[in-house]
PDB file of N, CA and C in Angstrom:
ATOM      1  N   UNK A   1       6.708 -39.155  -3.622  1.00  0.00           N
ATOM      2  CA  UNK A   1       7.568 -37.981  -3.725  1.00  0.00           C
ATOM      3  C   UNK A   1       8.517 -38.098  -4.909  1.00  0.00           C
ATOM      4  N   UNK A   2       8.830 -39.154  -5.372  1.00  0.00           N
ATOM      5  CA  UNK A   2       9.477 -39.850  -6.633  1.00  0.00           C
ATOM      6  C   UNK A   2       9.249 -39.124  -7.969  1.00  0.00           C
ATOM      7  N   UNK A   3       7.937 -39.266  -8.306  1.00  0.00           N
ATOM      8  CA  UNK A   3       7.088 -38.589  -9.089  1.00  0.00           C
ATOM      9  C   UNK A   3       7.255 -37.347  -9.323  1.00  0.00           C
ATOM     10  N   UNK A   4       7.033 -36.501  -8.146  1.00  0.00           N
ATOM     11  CA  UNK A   4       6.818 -35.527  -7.600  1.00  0.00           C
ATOM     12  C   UNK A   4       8.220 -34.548  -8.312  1.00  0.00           C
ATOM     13  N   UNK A   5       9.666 -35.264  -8.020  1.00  0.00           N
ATOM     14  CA  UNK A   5      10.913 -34.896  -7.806  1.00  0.00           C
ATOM     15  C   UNK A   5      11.209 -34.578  -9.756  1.00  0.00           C
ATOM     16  N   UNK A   6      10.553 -35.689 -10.171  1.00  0.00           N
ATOM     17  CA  UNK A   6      10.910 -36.111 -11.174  1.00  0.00           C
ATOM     18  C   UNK A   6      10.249 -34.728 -12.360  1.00  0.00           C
ATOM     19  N   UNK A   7       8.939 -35.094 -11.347  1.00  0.00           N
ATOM     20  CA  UNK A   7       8.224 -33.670 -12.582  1.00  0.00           C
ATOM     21  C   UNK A   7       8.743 -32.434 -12.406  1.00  0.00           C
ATOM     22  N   UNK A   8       9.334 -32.054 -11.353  1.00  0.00           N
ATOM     23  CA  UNK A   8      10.101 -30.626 -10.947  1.00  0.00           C
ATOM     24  C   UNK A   8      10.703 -30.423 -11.736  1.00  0.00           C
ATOM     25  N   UNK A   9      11.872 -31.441 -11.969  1.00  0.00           N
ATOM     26  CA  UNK A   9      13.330 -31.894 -12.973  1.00  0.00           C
ATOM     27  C   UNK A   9      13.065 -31.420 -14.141  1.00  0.00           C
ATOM     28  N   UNK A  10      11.432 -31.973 -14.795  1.00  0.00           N
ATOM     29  CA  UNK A  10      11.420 -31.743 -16.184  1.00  0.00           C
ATOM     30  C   UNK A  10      10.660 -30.715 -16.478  1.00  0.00           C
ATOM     31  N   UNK A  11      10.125 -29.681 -16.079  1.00  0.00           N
ATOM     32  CA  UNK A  11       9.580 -28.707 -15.712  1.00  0.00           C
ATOM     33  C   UNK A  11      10.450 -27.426 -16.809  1.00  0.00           C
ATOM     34  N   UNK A  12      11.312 -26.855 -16.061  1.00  0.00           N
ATOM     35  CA  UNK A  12      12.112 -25.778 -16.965  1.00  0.00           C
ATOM     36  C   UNK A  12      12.449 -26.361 -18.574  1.00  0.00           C
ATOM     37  N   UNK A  13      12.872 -27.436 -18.845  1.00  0.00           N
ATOM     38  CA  UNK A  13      13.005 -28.105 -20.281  1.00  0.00           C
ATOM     39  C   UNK A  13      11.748 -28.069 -20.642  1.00  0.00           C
ATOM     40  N   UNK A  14      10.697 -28.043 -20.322  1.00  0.00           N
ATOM     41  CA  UNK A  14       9.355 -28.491 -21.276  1.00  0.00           C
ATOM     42  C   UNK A  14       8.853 -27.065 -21.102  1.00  0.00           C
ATOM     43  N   UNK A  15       8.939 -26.196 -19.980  1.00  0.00           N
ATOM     44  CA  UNK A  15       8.332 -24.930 -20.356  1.00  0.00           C
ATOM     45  C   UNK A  15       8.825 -24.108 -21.454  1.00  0.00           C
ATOM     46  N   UNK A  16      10.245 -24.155 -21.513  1.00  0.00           N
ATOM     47  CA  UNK A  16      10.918 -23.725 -22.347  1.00  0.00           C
ATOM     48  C   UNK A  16      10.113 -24.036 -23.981  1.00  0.00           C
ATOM     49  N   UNK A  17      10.415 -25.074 -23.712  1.00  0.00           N
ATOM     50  CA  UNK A  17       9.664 -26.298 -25.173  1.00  0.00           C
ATOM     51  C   UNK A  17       8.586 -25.198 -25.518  1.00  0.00           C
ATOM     52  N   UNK A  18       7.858 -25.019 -24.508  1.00  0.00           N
ATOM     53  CA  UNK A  18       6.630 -24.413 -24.672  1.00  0.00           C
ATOM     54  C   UNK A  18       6.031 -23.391 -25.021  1.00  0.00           C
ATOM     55  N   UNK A  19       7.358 -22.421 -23.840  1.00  0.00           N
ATOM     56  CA  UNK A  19       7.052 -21.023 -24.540  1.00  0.00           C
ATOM     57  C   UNK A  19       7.529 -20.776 -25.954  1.00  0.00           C
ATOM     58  N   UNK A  20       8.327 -21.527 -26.601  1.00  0.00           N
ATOM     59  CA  UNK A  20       9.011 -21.259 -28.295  1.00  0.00           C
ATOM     60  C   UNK A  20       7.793 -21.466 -28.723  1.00  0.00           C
ATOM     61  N   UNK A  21       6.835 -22.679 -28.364  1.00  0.00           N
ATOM     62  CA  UNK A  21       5.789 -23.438 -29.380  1.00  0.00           C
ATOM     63  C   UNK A  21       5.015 -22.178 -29.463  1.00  0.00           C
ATOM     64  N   UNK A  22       4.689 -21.438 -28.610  1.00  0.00           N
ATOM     65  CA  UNK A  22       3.759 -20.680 -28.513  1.00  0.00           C
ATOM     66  C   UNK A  22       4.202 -19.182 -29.907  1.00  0.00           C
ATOM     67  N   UNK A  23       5.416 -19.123 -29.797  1.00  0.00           N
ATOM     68  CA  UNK A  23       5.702 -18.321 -30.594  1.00  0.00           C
ATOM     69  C   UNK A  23       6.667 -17.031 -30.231  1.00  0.00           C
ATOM     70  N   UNK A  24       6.578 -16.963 -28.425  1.00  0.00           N
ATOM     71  CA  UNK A  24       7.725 -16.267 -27.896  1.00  0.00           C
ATOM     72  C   UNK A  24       9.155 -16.614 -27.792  1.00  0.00           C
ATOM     73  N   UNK A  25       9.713 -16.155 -28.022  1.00  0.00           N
ATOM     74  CA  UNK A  25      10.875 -16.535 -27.223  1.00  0.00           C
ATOM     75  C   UNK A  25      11.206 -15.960 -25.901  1.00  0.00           C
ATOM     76  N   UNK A  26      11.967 -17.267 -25.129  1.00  0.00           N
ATOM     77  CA  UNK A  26      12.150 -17.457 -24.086  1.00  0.00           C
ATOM     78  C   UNK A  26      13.009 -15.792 -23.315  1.00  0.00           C
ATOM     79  N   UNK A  27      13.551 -15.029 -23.984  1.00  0.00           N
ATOM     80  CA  UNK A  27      13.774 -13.490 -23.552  1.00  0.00           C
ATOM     81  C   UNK A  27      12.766 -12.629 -23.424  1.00  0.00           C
ATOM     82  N   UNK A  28      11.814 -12.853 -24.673  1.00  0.00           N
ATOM     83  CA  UNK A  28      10.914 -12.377 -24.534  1.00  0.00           C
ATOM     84  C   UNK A  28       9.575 -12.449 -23.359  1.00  0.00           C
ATOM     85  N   UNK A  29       9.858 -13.841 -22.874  1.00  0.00           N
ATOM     86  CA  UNK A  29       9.146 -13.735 -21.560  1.00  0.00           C
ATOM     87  C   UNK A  29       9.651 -13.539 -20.383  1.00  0.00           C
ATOM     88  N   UNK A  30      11.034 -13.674 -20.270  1.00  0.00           N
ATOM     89  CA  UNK A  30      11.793 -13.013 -19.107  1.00  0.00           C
ATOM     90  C   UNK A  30      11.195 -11.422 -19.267  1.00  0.00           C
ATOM     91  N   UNK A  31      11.481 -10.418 -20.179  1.00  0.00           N
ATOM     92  CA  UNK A  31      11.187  -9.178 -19.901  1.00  0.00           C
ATOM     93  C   UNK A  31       9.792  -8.892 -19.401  1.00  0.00           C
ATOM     94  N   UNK A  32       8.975  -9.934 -19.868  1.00  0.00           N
ATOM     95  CA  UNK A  32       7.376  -9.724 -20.006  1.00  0.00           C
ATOM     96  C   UNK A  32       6.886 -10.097 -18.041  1.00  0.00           C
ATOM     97  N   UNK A  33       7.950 -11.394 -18.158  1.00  0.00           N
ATOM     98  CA  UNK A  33       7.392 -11.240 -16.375  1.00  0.00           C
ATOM     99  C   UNK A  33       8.467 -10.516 -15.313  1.00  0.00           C
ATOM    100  N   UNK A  34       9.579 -10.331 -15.760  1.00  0.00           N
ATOM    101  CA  UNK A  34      10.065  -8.717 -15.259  1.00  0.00           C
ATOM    102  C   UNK A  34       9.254  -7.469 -14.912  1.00  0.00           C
ATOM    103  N   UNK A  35       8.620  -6.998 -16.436  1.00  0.00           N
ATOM    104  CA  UNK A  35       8.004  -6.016 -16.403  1.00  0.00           C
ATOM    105  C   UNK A  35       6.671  -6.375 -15.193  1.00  0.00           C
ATOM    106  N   UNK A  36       5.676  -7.116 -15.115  1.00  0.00           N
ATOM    107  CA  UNK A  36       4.831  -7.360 -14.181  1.00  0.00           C
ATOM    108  C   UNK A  36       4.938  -7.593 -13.210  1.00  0.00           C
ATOM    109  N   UNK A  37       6.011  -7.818 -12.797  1.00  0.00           N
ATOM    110  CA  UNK A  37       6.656  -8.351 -11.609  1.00  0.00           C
ATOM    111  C   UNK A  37       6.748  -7.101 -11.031  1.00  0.00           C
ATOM    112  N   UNK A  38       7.902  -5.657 -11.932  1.00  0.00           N
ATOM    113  CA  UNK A  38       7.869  -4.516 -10.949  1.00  0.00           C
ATOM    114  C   UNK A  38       6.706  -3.461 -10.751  1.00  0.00           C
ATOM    115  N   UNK A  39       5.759  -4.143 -12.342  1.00  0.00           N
ATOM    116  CA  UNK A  39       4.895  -3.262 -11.941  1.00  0.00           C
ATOM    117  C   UNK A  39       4.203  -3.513 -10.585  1.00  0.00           C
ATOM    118  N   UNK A  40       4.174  -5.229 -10.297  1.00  0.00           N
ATOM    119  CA  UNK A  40       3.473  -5.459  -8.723  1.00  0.00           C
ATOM    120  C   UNK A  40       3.823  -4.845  -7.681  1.00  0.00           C
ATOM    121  N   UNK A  41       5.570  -4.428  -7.779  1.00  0.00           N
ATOM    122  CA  UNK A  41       6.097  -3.572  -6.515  1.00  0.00           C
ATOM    123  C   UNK A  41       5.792  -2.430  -6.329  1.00  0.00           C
ATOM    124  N   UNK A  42       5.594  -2.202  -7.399  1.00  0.00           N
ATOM    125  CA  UNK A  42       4.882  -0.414  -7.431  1.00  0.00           C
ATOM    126  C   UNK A  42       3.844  -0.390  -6.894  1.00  0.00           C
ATOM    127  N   UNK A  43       2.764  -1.263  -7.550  1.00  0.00           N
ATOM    128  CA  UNK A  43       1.489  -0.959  -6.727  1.00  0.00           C
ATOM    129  C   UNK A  43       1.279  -1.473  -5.463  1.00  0.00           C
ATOM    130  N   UNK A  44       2.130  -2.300  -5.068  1.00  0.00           N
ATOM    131  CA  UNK A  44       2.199  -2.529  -3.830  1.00  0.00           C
ATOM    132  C   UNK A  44       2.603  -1.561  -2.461  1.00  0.00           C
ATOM    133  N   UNK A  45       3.855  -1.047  -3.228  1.00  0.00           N
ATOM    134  CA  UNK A  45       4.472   0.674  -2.678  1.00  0.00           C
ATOM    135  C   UNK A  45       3.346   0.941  -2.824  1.00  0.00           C
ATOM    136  N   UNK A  46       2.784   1.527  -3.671  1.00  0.00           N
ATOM    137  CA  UNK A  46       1.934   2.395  -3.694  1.00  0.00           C
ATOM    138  C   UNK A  46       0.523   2.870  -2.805  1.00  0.00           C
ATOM    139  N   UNK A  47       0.566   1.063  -2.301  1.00  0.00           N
ATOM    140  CA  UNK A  47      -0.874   1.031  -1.603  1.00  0.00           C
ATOM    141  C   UNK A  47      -0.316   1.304   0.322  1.00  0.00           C
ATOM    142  N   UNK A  48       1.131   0.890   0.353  1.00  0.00           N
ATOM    143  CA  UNK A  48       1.844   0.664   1.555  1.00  0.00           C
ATOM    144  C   UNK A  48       1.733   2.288   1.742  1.00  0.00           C
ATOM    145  N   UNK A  49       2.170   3.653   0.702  1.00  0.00           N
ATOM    146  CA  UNK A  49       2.381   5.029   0.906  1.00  0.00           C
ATOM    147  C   UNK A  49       1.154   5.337   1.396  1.00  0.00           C
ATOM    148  N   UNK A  50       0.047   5.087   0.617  1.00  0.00           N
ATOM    149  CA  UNK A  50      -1.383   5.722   0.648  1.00  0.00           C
ATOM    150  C   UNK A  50      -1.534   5.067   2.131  1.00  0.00           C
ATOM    151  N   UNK A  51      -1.436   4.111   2.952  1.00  0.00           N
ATOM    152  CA  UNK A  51      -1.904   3.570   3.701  1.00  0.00           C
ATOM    153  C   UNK A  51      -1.317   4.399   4.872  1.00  0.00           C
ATOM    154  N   UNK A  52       0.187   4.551   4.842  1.00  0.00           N
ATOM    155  CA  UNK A  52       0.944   5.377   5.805  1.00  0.00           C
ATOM    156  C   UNK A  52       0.386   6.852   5.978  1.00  0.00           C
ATOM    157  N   UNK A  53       0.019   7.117   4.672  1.00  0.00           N
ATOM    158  CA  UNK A  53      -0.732   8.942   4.853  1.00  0.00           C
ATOM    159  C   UNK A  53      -2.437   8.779   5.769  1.00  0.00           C
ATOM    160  N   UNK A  54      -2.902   8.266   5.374  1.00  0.00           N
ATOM    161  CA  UNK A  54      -4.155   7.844   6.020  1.00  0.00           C
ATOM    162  C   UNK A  54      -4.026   7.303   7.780  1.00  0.00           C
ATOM    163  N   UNK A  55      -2.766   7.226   7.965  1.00  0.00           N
ATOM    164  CA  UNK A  55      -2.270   6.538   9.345  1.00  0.00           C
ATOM    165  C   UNK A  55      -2.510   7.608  10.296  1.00  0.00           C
ATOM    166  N   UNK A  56      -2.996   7.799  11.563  1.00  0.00           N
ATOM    167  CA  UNK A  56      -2.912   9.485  11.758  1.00  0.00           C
ATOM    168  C   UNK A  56      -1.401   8.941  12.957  1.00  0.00           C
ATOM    169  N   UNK A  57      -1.102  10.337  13.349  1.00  0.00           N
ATOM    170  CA  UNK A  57       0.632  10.360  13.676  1.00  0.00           C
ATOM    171  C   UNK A  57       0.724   9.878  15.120  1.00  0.00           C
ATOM    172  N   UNK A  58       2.502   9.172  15.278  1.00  0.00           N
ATOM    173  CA  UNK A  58       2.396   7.955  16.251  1.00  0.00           C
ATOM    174  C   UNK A  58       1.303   6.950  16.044  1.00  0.00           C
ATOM    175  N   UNK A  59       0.658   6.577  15.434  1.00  0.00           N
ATOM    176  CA  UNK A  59       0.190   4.711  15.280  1.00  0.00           C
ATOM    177  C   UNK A  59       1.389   4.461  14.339  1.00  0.00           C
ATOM    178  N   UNK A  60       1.631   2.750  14.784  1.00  0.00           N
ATOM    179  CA  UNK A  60       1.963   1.656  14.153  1.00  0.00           C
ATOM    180  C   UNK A  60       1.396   1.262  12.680  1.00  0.00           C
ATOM    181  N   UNK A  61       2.259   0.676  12.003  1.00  0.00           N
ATOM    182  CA  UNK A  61       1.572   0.041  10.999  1.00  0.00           C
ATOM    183  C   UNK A  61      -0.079  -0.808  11.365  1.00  0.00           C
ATOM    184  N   UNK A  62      -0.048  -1.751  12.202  1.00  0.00           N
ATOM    185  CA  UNK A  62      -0.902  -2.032  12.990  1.00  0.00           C
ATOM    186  C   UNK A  62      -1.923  -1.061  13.491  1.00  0.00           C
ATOM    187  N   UNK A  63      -2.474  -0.387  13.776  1.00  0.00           N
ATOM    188  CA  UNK A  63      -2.802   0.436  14.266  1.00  0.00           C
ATOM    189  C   UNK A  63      -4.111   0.868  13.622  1.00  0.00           C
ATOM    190  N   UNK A  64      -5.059   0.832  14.150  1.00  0.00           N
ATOM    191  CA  UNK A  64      -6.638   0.873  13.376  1.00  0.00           C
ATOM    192  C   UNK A  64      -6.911   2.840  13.673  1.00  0.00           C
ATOM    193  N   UNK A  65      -7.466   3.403  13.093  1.00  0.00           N
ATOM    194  CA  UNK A  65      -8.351   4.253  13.349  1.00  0.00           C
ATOM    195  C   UNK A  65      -9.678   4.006  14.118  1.00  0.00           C
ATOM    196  N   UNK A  66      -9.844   4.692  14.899  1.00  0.00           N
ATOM    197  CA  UNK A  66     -11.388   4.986  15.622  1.00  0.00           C
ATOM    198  C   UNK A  66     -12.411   5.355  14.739  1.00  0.00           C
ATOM    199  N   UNK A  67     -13.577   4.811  15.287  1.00  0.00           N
ATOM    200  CA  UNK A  67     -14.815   5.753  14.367  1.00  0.00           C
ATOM    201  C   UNK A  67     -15.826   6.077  15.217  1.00  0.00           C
ATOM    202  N   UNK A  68     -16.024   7.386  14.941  1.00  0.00           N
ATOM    203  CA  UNK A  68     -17.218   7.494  16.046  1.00  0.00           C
ATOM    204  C   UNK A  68     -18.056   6.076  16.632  1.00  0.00           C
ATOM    205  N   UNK A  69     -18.292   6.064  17.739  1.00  0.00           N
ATOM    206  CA  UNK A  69     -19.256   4.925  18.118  1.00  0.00           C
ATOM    207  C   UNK A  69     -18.294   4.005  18.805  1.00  0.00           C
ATOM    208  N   UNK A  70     -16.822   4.223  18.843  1.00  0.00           N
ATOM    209  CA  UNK A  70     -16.112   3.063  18.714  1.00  0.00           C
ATOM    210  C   UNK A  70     -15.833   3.213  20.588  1.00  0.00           C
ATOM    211  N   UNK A  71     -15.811   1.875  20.996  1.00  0.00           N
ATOM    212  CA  UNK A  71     -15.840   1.568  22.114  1.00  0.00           C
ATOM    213  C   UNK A  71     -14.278   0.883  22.704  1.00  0.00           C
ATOM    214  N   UNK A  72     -13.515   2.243  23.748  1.00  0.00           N
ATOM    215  CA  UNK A  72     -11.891   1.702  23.470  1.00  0.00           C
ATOM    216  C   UNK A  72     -11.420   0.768  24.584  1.00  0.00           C
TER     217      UNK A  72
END
């Protein structure tokens, strides 16, 4: 776990290191995984809305639809 603790530690200093080497700067990837980050919430909303309209009224989130054939 020694190891382990140690590589955590040096982790943010060497990524840093890293992202400059690469040619970004380190703001520049804050905005970059900002931006992807909310775009994930969106489509995540997005799939949570579509899912609620498709829900038919009174079910739960939980809550399956029937399909013909379906045995209750």
């Amino acid at each position: 776990m020694g190891k382990l603790a140690e590589a955590a530690k040096a982790a943010p200093p060497i990524g840093v290191s890293g992202l400059d080497l690469v040619g970004i700067p380190l703001s520049e990837w804050v905005l970059i995984l900002t931006s992807a980050y909310t775009a994930l919430l969106i489509v995540h909303k997005g799939i949570e809305v579509l899912r609620s309209i498709r829900r038919p009224p009174g079910c739960s989130p939980h809550c399956q639809r029937r399909r013909v054939g379906d045995v209750p």
